[in-house]
Protein backbone atom coordinates (compact mmCIF):
# COMPACT_ATOMS: atom_id res chain seq x y z
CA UNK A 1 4.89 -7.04 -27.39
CA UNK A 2 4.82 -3.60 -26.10
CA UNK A 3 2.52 -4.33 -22.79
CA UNK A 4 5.54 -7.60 -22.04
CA UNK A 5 8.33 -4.92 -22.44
CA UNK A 6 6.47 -2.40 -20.13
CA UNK A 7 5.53 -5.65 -17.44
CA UNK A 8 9.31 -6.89 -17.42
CA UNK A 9 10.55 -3.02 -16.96
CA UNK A 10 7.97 -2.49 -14.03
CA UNK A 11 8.96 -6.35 -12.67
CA UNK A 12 12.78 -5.19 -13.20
CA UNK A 13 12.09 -1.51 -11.33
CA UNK A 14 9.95 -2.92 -8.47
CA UNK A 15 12.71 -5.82 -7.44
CA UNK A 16 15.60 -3.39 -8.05
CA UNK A 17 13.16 -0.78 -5.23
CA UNK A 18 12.43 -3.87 -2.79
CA UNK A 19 15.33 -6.31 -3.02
CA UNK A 20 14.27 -8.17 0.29
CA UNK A 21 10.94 -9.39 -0.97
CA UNK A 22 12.21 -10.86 -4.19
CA UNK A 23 14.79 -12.64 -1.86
CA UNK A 24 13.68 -16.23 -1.01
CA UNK A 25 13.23 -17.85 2.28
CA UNK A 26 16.08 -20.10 2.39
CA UNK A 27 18.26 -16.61 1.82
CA UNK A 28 16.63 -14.67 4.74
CA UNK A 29 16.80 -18.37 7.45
CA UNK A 30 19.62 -19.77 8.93
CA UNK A 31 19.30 -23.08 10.28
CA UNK A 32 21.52 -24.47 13.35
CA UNK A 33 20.94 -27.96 12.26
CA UNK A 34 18.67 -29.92 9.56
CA UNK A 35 15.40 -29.21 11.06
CA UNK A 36 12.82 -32.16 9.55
CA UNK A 37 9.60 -31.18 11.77
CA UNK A 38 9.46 -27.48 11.62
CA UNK A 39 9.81 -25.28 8.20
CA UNK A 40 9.16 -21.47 7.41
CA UNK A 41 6.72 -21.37 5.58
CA UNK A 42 6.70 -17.57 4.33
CA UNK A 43 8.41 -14.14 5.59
CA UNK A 44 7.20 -10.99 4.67
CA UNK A 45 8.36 -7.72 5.56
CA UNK A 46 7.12 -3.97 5.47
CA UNK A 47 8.69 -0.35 6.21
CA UNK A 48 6.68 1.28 8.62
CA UNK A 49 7.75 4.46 10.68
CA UNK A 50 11.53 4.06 9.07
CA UNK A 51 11.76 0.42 10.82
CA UNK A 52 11.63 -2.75 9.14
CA UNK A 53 8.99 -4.77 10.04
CA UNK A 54 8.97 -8.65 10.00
CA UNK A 55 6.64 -11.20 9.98
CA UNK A 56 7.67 -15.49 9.47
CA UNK A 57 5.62 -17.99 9.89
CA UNK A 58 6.94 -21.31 11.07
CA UNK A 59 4.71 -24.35 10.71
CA UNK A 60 5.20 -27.64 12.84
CA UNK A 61 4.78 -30.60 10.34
CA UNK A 62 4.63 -32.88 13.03
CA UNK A 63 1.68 -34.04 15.40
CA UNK A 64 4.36 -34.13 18.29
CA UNK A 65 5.01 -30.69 20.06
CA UNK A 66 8.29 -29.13 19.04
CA UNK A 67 10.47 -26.64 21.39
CA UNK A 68 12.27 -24.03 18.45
CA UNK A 69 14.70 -21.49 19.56
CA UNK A 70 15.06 -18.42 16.99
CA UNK A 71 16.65 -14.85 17.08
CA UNK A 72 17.20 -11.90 14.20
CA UNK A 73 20.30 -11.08 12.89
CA UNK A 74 20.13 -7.01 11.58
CA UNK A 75 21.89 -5.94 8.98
CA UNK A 76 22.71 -3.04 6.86
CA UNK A 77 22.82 -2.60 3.04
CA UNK A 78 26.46 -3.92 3.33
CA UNK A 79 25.73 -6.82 5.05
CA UNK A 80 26.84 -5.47 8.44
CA UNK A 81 25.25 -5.87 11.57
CA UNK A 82 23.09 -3.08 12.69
CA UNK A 83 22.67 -4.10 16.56
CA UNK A 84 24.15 -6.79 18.69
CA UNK A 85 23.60 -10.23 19.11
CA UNK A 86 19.92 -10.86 20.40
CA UNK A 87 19.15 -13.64 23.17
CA UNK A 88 17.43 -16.94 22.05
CA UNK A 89 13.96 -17.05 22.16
CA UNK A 90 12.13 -19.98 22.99
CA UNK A 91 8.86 -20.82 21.32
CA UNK A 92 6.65 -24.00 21.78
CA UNK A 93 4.64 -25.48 18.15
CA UNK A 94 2.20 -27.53 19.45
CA UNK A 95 1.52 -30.46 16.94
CA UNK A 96 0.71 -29.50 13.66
CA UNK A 97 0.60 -25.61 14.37
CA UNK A 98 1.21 -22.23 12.25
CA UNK A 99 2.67 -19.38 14.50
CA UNK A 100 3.10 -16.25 13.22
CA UNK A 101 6.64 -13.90 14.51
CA UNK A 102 6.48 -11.02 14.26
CA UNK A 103 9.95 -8.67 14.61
CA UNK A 104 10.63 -4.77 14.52
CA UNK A 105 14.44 -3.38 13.41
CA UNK A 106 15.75 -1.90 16.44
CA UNK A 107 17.02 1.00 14.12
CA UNK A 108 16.51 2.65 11.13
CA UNK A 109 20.15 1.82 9.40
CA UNK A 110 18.67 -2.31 9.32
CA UNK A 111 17.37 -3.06 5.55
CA UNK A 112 18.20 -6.79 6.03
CA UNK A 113 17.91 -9.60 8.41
CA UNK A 114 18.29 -13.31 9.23
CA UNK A 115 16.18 -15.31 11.46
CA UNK A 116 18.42 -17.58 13.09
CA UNK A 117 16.57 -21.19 14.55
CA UNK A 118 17.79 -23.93 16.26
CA UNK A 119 15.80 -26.53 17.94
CA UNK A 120 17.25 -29.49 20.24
CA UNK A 121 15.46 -32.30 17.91
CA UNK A 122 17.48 -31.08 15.27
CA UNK A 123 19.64 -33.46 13.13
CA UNK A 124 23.66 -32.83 13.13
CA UNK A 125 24.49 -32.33 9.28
């Protein structure tokens, strides 16, 4: 009973420490669109150098080639944003493909993001 009580305090201690990795993926994408071919498939993120660093991997369900367009959205313990808006970036997923994105905060007040995708074969919700 002891060791559970000492495993749920350490669980409790690290998540309060590193809120962004207990955070799901669904909470750190925003979608423009119901995208059906392309999913992110995992996002993790480090502090290195007083940035936060970023990597997502998308993954291209499809055996057709698929055009995405993403961007980060920085933001600050508040939910603020850090820096302004970024520029699309385009980014080809050949069929069936894993590609790996990796971002760096453009300043050291960012402790959260959003990675913002659209793609033009997405469906209109």
């Amino acid at each position: 009973m002891k060791t559970l009580i000492t495993s749920l305090v350490l669980a409790t201690s690290l998540g309060a420490c590193l809120p962004a990795l207990a955070d799901s993926v669904a909470s750190k994408t925003e979608q423009l669109g119901q995208m059906d071919k392309v999913k992110v498939d995992n996002i993790r993120l480090a502090r290195r150098n007083g940035l936060l660093n970023i990597q997502a991997e998308l993954v291209n369900e499809s055996s057709r080639n698929q055009v995405v367009y993403y961007r980060f959205k920085w933001l600050d313990d508040s939910g603020f944003a850090t820096w302004g808006e970024e520029a699309w970036k385009p980014i080809t997923l050949y069929g069936t493909e894993r590609k790996l994105l990796s971002e760096v905060a453009p300043t050291a007040a960012t402790t959260d993001f959003r990675l913002q995708l659209q793609s033009p074969e997405n469906t209109v919700r």
